[in-house]
C-alpha atoms as a PDB file:
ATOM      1  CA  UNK A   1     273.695-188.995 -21.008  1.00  0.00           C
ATOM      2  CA  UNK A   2     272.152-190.204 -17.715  1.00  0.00           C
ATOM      3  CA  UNK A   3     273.948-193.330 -16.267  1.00  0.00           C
ATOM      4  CA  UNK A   4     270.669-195.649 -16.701  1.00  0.00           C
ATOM      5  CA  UNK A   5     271.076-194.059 -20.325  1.00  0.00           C
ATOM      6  CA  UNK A   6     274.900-195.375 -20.513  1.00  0.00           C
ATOM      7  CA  UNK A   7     274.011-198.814 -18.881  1.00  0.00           C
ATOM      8  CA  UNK A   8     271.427-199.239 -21.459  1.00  0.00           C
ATOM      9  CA  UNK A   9     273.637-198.320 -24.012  1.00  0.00           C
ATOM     10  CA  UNK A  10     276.837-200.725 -22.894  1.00  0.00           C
ATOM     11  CA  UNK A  11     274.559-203.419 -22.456  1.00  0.00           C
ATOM     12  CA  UNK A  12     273.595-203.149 -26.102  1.00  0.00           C
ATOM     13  CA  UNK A  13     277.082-203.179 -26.714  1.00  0.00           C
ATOM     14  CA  UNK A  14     278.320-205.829 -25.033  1.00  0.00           C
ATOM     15  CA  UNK A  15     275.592-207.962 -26.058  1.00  0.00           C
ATOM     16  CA  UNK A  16     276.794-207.782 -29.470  1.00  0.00           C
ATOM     17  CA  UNK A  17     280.084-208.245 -28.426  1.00  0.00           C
ATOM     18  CA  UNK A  18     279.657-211.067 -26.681  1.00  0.00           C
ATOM     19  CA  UNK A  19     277.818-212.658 -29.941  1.00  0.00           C
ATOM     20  CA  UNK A  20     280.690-212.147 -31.582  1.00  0.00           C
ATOM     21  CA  UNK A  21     283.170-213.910 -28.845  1.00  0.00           C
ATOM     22  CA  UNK A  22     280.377-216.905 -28.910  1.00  0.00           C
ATOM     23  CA  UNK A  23     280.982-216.856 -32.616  1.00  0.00           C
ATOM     24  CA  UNK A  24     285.033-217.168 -32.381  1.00  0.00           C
ATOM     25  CA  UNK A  25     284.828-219.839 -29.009  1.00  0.00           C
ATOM     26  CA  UNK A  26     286.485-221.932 -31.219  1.00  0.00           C
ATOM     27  CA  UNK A  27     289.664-219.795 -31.297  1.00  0.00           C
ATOM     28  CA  UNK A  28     289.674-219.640 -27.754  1.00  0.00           C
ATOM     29  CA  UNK A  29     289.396-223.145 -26.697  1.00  0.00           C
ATOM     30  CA  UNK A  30     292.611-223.869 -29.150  1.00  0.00           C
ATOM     31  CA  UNK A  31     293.921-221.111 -27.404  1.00  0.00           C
ATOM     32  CA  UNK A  32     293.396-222.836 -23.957  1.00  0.00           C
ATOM     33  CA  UNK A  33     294.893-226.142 -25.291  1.00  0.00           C
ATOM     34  CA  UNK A  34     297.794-224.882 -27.217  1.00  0.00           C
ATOM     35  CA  UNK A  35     298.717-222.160 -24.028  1.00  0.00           C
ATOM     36  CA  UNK A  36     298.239-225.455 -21.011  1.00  0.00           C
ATOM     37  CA  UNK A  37     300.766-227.599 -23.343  1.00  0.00           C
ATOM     38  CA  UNK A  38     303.145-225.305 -23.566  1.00  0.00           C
ATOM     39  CA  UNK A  39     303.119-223.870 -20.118  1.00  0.00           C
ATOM     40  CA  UNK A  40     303.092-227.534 -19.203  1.00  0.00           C
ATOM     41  CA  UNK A  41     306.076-228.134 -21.150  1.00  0.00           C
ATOM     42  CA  UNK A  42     308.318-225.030 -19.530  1.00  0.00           C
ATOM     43  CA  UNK A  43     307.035-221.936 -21.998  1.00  0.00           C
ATOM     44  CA  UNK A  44     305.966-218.832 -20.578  1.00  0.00           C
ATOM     45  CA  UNK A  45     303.374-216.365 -21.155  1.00  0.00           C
ATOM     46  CA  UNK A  46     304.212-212.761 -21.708  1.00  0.00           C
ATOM     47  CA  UNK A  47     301.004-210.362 -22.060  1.00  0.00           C
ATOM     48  CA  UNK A  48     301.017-205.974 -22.511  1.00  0.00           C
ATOM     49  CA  UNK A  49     298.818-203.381 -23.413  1.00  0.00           C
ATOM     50  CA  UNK A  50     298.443-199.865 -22.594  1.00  0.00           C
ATOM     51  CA  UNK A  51     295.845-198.520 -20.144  1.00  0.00           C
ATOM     52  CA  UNK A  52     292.647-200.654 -19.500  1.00  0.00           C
ATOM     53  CA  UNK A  53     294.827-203.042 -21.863  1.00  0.00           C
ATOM     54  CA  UNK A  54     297.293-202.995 -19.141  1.00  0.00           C
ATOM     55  CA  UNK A  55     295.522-204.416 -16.484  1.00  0.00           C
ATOM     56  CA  UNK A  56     293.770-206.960 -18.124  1.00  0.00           C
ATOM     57  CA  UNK A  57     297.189-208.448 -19.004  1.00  0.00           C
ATOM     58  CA  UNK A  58     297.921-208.186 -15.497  1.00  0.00           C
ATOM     59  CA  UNK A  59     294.741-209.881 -14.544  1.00  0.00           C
ATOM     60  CA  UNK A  60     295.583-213.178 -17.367  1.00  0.00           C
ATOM     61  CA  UNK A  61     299.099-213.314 -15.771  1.00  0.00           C
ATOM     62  CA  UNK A  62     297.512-213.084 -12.345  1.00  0.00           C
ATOM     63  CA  UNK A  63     295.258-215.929 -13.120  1.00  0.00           C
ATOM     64  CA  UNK A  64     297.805-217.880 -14.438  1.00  0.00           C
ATOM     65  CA  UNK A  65     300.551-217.606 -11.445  1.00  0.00           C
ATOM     66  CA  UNK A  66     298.093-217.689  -9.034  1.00  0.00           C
ATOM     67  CA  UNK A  67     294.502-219.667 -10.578  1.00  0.00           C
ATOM     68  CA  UNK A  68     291.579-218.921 -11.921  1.00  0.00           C
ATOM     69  CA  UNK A  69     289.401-222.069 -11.296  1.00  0.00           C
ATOM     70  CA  UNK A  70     290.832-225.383  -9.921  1.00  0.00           C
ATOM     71  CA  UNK A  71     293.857-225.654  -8.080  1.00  0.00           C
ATOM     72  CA  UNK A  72     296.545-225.862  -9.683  1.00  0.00           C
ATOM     73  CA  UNK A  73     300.626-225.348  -9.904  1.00  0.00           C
ATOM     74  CA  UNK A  74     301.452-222.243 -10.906  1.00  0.00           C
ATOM     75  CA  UNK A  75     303.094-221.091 -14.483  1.00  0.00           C
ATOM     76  CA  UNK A  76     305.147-218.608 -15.306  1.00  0.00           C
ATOM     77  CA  UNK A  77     303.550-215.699 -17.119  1.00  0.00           C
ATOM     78  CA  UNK A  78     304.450-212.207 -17.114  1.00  0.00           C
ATOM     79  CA  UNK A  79     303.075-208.414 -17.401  1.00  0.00           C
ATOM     80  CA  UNK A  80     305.099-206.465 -19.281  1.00  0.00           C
ATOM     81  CA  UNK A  81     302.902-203.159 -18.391  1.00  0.00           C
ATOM     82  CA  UNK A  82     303.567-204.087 -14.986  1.00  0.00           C
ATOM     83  CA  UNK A  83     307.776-203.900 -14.903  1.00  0.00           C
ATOM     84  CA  UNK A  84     307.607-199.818 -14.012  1.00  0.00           C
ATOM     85  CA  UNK A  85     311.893-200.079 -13.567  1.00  0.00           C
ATOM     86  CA  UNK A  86     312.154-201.308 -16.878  1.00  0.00           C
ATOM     87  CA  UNK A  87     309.546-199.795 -18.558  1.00  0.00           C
ATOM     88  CA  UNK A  88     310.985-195.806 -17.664  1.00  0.00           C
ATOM     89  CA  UNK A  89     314.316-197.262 -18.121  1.00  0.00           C
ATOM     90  CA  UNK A  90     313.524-198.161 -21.584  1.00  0.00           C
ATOM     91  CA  UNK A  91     311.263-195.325 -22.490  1.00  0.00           C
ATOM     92  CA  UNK A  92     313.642-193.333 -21.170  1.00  0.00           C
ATOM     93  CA  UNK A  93     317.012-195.141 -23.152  1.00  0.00           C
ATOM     94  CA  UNK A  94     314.926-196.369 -26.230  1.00  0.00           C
ATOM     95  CA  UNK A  95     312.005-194.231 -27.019  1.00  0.00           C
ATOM     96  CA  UNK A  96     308.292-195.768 -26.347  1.00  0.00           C
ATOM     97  CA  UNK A  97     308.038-197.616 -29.301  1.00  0.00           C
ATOM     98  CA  UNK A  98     310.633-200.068 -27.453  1.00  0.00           C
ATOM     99  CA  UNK A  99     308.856-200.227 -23.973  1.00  0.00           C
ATOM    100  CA  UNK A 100     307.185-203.884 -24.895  1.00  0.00           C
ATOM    101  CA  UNK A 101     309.599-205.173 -27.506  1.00  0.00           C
ATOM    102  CA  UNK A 102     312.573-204.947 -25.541  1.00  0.00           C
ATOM    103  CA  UNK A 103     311.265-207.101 -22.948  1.00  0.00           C
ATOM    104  CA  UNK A 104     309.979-209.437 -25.214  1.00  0.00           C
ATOM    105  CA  UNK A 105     313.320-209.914 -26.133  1.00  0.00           C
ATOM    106  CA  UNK A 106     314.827-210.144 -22.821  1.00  0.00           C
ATOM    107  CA  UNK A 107     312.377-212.461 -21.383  1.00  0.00           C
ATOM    108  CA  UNK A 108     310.949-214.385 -24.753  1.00  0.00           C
ATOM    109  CA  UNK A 109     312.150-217.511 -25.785  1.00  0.00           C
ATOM    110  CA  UNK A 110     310.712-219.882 -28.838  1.00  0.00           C
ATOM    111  CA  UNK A 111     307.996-221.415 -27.935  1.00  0.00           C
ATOM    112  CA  UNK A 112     306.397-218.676 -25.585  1.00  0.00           C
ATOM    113  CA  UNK A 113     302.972-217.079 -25.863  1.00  0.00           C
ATOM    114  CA  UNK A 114     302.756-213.483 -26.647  1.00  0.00           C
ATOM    115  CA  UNK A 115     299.016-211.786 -26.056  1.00  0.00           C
ATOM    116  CA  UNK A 116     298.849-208.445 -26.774  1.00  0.00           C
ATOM    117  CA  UNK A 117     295.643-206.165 -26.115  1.00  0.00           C
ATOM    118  CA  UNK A 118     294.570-202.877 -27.649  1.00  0.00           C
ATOM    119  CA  UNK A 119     291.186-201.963 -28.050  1.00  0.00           C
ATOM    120  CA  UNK A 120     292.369-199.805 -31.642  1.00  0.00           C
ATOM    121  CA  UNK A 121     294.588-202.234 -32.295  1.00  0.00           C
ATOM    122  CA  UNK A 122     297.317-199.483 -33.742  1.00  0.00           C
ATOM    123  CA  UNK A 123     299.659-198.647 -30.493  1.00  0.00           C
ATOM    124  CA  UNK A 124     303.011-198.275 -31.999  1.00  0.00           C
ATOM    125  CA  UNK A 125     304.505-199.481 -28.820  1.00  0.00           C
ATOM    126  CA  UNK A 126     302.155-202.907 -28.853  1.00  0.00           C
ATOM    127  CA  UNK A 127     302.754-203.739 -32.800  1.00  0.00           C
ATOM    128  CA  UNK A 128     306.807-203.722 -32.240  1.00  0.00           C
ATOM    129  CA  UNK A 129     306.286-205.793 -29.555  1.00  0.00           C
ATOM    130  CA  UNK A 130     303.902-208.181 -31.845  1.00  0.00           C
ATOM    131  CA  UNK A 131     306.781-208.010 -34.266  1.00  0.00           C
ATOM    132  CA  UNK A 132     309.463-208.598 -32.196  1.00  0.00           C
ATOM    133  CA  UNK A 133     307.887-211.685 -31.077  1.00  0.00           C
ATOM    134  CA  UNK A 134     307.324-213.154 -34.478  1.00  0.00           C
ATOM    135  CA  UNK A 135     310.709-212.582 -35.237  1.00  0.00           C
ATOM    136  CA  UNK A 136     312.152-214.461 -32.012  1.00  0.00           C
ATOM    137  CA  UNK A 137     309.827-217.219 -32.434  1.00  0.00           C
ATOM    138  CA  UNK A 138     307.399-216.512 -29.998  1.00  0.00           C
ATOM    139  CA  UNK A 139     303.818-217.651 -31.249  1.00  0.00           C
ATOM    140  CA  UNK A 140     301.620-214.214 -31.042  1.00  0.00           C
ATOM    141  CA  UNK A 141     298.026-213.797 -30.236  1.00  0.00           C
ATOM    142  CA  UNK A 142     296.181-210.552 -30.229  1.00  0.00           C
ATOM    143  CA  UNK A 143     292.939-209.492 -28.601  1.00  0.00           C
ATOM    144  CA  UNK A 144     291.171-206.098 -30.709  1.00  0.00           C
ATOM    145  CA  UNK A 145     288.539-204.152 -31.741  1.00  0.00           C
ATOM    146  CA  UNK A 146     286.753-204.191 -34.758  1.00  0.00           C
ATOM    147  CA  UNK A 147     288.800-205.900 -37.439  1.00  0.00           C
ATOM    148  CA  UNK A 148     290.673-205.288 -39.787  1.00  0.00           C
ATOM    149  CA  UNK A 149     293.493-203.349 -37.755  1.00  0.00           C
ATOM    150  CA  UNK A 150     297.344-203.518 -37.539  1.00  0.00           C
ATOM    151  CA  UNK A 151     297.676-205.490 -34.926  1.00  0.00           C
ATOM    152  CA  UNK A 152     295.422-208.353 -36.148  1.00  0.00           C
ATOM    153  CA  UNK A 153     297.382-208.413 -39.211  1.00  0.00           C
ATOM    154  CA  UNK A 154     300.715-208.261 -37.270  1.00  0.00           C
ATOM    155  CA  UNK A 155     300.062-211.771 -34.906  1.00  0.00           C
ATOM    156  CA  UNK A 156     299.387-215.505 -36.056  1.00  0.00           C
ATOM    157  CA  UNK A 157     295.622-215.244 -34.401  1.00  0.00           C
ATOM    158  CA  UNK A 158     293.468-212.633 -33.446  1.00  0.00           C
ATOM    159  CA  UNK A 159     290.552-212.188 -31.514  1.00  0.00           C
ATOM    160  CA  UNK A 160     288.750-208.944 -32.751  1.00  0.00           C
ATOM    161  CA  UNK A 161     285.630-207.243 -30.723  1.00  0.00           C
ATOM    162  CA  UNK A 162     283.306-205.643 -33.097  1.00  0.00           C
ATOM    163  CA  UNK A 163     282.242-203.185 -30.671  1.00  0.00           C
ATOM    164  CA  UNK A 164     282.070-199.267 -31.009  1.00  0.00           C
ATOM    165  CA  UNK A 165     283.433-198.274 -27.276  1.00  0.00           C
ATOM    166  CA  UNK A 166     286.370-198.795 -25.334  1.00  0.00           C
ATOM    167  CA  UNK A 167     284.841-199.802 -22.437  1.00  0.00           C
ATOM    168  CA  UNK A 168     282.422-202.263 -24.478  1.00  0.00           C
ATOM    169  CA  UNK A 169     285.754-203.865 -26.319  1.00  0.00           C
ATOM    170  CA  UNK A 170     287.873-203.918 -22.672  1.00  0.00           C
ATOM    171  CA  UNK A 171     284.359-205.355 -21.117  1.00  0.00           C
ATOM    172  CA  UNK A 172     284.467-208.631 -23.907  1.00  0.00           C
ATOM    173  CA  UNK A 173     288.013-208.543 -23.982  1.00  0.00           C
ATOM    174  CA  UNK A 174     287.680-209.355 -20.228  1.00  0.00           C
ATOM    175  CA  UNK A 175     285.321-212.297 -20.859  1.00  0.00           C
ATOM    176  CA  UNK A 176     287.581-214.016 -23.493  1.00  0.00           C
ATOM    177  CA  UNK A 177     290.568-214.041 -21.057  1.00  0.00           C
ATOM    178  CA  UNK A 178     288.432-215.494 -18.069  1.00  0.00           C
ATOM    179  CA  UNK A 179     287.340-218.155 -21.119  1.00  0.00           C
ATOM    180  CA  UNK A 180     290.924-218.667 -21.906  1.00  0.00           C
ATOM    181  CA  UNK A 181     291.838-219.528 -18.330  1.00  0.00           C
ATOM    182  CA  UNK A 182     288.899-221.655 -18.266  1.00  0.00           C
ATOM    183  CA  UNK A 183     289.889-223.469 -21.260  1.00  0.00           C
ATOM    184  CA  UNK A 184     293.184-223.995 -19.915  1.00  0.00           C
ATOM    185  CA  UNK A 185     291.718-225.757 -16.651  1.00  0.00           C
ATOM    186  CA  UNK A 186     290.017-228.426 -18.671  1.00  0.00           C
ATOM    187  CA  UNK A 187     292.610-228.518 -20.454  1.00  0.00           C
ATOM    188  CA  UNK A 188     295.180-229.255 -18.191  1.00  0.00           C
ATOM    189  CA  UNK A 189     292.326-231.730 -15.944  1.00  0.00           C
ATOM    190  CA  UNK A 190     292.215-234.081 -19.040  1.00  0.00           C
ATOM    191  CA  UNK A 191     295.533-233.980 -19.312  1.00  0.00           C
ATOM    192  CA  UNK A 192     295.904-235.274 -15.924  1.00  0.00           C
ATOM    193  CA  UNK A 193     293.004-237.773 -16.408  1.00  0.00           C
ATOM    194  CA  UNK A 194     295.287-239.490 -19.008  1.00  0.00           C
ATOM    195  CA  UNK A 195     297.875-242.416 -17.696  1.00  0.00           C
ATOM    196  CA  UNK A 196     301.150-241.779 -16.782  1.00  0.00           C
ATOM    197  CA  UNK A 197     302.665-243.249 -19.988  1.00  0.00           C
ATOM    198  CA  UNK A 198     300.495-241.035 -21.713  1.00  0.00           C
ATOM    199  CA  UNK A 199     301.007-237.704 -20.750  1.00  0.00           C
ATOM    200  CA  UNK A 200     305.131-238.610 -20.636  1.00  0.00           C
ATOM    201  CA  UNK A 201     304.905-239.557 -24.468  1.00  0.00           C
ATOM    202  CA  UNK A 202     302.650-236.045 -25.079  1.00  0.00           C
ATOM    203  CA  UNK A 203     305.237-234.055 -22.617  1.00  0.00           C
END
């Protein structure tokens, strides 16, 4: 296939893909609001993934440390992909299914966010780490392909692409974090529209 060929054909792709993220905005706004009240209140996020998966967890942690939008303090969020010490260490000790889990353990407290990214949604290593999380407390969100698949089934919420390529799913996937960090900037800019008294009673 000729790269104008490909183009044409991710574009179809991701246009249906994208219909179906309009279609689930509603997910993602709570999303925004639940994830700027906790981080607010002292919860972290902790996001993995393998490959592409990887790095866009790395890119939602980036844009919550750093920002994505409006200036902002920053929050503590974490890439598990990113911890290469601990991830060979525990490959290495544990076997791969443990490479996520583990740290969700170690760094996971009740209350946290857990988003977890694969485009099959069936990495072994990414649906202990899903049920790890549940079973610590953590409240876990997963971004997919085409539903159903084990990882939807394995986290409270689920965001699932119904697109036939990788690079079509990781292309959405991208979208719905950059509308996630969006959501969490209005969120957190009403939240400091509100009085004082206000926002201590919500705290």
């Amino acid at each position: 296939m000729s790269a104008l060929g490909w183009i044409d054909e991710h574009e179809r792709e991701l246009l249906e893909g994208l219909a179906a993220l309009r279609e689930d905005a509603g997910t993602v706004e709570a999303w925004g609001c639940r994830l700027a009240e906790r981080l607010v209140g002292g919860a972290r996020l902790l996001a993995a993934g393998n490959g592409g998966s990887a790095a866009e967890a790395q890119h939602l942690t980036s844009e919550l440390v750093g920002r994505f939008l409006a200036e902002r303090r920053p929050f503590s969020a974490i890439s598990l992909c990113a911890e290469s010490s601990s991830l060979t260490a525990i490959v290495n000790d544990y076997g791969i299914e443990e490479m996520f889990a583990r740290q969700v353990e170690g760094h996971g407290r009740e209350g946290d966010v857990l988003v977890l990214l694969s485009t099959s949604g069936r990495s072994p290593n990414v649906l202990r780490a899903a049920e790890r999380g549940r079973a610590l407390g953590l409240e876990v969100w997963g971004m997919t392909g085409p539903a159903p698949n084990p990882l939807a089934a394995r986290c409270h919420e689920a965001l699932c692409v119904p697109a036939p390529s990788t690079a079509a799913i990781q292309a959405v996937h991208l979208v719905a974090i950059h509308a996630l960090c969006a959501a969490v900037d209005e969120q957190l800019a009403v939240r400091e529209s509100r009085p004082l008294a206000l926002r201590q009673a919500s705290a």
